[in-house]
C-alpha atoms as a PDB file:
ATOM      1  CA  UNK A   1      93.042  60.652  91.977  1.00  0.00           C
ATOM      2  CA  UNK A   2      96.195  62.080  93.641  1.00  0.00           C
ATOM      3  CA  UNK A   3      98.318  60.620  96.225  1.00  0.00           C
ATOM      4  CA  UNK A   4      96.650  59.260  99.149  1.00  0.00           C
ATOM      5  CA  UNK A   5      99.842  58.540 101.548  1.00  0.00           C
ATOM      6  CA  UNK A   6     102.339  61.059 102.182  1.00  0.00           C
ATOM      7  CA  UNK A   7     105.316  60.857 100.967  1.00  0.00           C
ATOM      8  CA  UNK A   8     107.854  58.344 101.986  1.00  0.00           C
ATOM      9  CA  UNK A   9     111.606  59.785 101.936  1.00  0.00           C
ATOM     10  CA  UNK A  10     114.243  58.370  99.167  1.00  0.00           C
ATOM     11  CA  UNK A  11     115.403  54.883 100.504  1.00  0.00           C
ATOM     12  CA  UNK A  12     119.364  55.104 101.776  1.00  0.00           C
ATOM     13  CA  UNK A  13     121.356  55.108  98.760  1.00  0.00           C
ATOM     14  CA  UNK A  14     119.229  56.206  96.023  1.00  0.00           C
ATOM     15  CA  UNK A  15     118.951  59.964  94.826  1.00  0.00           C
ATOM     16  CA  UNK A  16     115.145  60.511  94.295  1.00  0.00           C
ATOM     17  CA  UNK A  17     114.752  64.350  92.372  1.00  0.00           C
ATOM     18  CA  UNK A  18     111.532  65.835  92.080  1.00  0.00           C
ATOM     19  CA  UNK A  19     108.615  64.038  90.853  1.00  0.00           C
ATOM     20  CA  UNK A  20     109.980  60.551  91.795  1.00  0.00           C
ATOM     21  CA  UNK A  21     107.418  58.264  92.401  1.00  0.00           C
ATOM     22  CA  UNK A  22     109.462  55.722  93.470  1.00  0.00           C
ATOM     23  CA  UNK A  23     113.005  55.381  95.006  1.00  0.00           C
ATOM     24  CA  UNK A  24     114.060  52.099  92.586  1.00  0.00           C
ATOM     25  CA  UNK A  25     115.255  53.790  89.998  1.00  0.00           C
ATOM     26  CA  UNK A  26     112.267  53.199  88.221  1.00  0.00           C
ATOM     27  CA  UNK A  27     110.058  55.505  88.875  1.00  0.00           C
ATOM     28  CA  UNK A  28     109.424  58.438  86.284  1.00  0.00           C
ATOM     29  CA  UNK A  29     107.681  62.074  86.222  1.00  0.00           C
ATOM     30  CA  UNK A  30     104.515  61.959  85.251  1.00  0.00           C
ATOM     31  CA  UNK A  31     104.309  63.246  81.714  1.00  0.00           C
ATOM     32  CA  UNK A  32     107.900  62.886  81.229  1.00  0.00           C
ATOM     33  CA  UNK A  33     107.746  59.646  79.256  1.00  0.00           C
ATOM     34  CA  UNK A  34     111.297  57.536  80.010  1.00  0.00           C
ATOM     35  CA  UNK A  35     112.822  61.003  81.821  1.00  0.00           C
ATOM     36  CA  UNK A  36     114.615  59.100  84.949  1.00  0.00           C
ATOM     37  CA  UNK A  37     113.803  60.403  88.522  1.00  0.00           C
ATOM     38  CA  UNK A  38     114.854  58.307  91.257  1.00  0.00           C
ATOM     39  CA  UNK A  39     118.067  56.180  90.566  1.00  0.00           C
ATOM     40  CA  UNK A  40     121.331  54.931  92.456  1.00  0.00           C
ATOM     41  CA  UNK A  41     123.456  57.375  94.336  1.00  0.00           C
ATOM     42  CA  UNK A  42     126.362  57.899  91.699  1.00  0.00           C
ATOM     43  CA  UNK A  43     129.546  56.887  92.110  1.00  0.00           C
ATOM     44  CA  UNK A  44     132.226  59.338  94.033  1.00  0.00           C
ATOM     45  CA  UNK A  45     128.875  60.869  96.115  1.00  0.00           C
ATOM     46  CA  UNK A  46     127.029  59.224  98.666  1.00  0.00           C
ATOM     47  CA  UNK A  47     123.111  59.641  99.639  1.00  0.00           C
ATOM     48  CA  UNK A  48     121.391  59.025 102.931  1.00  0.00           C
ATOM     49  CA  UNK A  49     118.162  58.220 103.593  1.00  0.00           C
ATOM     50  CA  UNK A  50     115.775  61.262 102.043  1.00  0.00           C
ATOM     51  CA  UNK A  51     118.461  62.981  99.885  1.00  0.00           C
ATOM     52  CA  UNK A  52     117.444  64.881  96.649  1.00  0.00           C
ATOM     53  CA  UNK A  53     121.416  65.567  95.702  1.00  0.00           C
ATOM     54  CA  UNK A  54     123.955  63.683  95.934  1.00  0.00           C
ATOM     55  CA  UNK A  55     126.793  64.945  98.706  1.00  0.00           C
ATOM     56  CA  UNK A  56     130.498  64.373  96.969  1.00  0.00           C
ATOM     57  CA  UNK A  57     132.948  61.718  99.396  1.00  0.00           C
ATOM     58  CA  UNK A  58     135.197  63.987 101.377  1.00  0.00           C
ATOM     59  CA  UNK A  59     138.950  63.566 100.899  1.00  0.00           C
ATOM     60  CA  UNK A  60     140.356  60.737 102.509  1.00  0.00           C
ATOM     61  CA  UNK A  61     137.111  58.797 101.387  1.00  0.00           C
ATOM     62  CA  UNK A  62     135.692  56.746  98.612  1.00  0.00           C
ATOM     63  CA  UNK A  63     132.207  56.130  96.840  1.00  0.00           C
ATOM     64  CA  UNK A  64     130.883  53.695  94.747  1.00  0.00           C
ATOM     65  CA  UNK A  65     128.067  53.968  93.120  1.00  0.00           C
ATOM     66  CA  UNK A  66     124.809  53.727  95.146  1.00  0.00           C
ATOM     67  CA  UNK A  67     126.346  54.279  98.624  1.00  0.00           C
ATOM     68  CA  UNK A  68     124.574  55.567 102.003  1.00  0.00           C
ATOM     69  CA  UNK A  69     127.967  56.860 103.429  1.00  0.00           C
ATOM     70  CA  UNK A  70     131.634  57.117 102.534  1.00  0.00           C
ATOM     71  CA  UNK A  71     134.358  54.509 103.011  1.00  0.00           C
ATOM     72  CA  UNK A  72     137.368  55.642 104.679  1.00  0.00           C
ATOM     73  CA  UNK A  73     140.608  54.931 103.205  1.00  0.00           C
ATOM     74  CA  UNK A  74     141.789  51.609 103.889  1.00  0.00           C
ATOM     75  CA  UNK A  75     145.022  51.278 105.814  1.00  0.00           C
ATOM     76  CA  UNK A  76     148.100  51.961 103.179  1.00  0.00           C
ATOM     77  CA  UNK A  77     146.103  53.792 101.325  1.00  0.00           C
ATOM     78  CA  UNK A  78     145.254  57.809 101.172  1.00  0.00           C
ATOM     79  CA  UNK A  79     143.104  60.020  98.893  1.00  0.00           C
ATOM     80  CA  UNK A  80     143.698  63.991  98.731  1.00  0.00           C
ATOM     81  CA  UNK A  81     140.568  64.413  96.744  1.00  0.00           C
ATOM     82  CA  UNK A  82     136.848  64.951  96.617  1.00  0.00           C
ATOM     83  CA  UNK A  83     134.383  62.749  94.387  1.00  0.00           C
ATOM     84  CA  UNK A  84     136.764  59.485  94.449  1.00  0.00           C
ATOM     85  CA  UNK A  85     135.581  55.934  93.500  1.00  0.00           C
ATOM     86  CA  UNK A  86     138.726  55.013  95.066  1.00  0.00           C
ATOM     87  CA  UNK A  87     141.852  55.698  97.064  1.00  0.00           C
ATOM     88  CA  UNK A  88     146.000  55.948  96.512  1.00  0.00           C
ATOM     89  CA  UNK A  89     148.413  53.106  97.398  1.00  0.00           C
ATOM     90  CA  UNK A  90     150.917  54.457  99.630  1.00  0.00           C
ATOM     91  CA  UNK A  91     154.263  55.167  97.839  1.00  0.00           C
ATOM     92  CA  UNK A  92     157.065  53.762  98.726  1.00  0.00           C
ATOM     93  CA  UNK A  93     158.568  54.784 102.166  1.00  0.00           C
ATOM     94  CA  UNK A  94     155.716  55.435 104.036  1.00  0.00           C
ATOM     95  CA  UNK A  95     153.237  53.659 105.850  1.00  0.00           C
ATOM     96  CA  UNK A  96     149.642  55.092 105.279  1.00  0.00           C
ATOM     97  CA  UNK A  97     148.014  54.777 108.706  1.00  0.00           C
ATOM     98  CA  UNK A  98     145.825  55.452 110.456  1.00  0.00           C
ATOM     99  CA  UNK A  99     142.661  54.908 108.127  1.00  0.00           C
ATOM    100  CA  UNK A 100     141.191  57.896 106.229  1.00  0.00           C
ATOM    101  CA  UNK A 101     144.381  59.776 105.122  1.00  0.00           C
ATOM    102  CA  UNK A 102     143.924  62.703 103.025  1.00  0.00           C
ATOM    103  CA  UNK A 103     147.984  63.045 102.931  1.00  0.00           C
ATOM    104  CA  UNK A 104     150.208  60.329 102.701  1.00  0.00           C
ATOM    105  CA  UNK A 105     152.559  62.728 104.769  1.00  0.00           C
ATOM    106  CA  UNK A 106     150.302  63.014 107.572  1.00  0.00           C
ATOM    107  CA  UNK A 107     151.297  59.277 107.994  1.00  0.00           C
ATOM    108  CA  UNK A 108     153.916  57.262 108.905  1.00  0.00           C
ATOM    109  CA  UNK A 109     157.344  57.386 107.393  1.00  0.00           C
ATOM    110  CA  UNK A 110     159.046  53.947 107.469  1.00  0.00           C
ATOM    111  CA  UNK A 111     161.310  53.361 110.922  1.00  0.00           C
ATOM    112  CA  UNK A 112     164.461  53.082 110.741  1.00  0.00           C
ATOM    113  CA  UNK A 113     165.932  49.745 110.122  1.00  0.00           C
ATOM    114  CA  UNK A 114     162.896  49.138 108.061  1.00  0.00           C
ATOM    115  CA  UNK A 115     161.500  49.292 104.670  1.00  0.00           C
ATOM    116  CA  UNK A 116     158.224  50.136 103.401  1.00  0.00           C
END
């Protein structure tokens, strides 16, 4: 007998390919004995609800693995590339603001009479 219900979309975070029959991680192709088809987001993408391929974190952005959405760059912290698990400290000088720097540059250099 085949499937009864239609299909359900991937839950949030999960990457389901096709063939999953489940969005766990556990679920496997039928006839593919052990051959993976649903499993967490990996780390430096994200996946929403639904997704069959991961989409990589933007720049100024971070993904761990498992993740609905990216993470914006904390506050003193910047990241000028795609894919990250996680983001720059600041260097010296500069204060990384606002959140979600791509370019430490694009911040704030230190004030005069100050140090960063």
């Amino acid at each position: 007998v085949g499937q009864l219900a239609p299909a359900r979309k991937c839950r949030a975070g999960m990457l389901c390919l096709s063939g999953a029959n489940q969005s766990d991680g556990t679920g496997s192709m039928a006839g593919a004995a052990g051959q993976q088809q649903s499993g967490p987001c990996p780390a430096g993408s994200y996946c929403p609800s639904g997704a069959s391929a991961p989409t990589a974190c933007p720049p100024g952005t971070y993904c761990l693995e498992g993740q609905v959405a990216p993470f914006p760059c904390e506050v003193g912290t910047y990241n000028p590339l795609p894919s990250q698990t996680s983001c720059r400290t600041c260097p010296a000088g500069y204060l990384c603001q606002p959140a979600g720097l791509t370019d430490y540059t694009r911040g704030v250099v230190c004030p005069v009479g100050h140090y960063c």
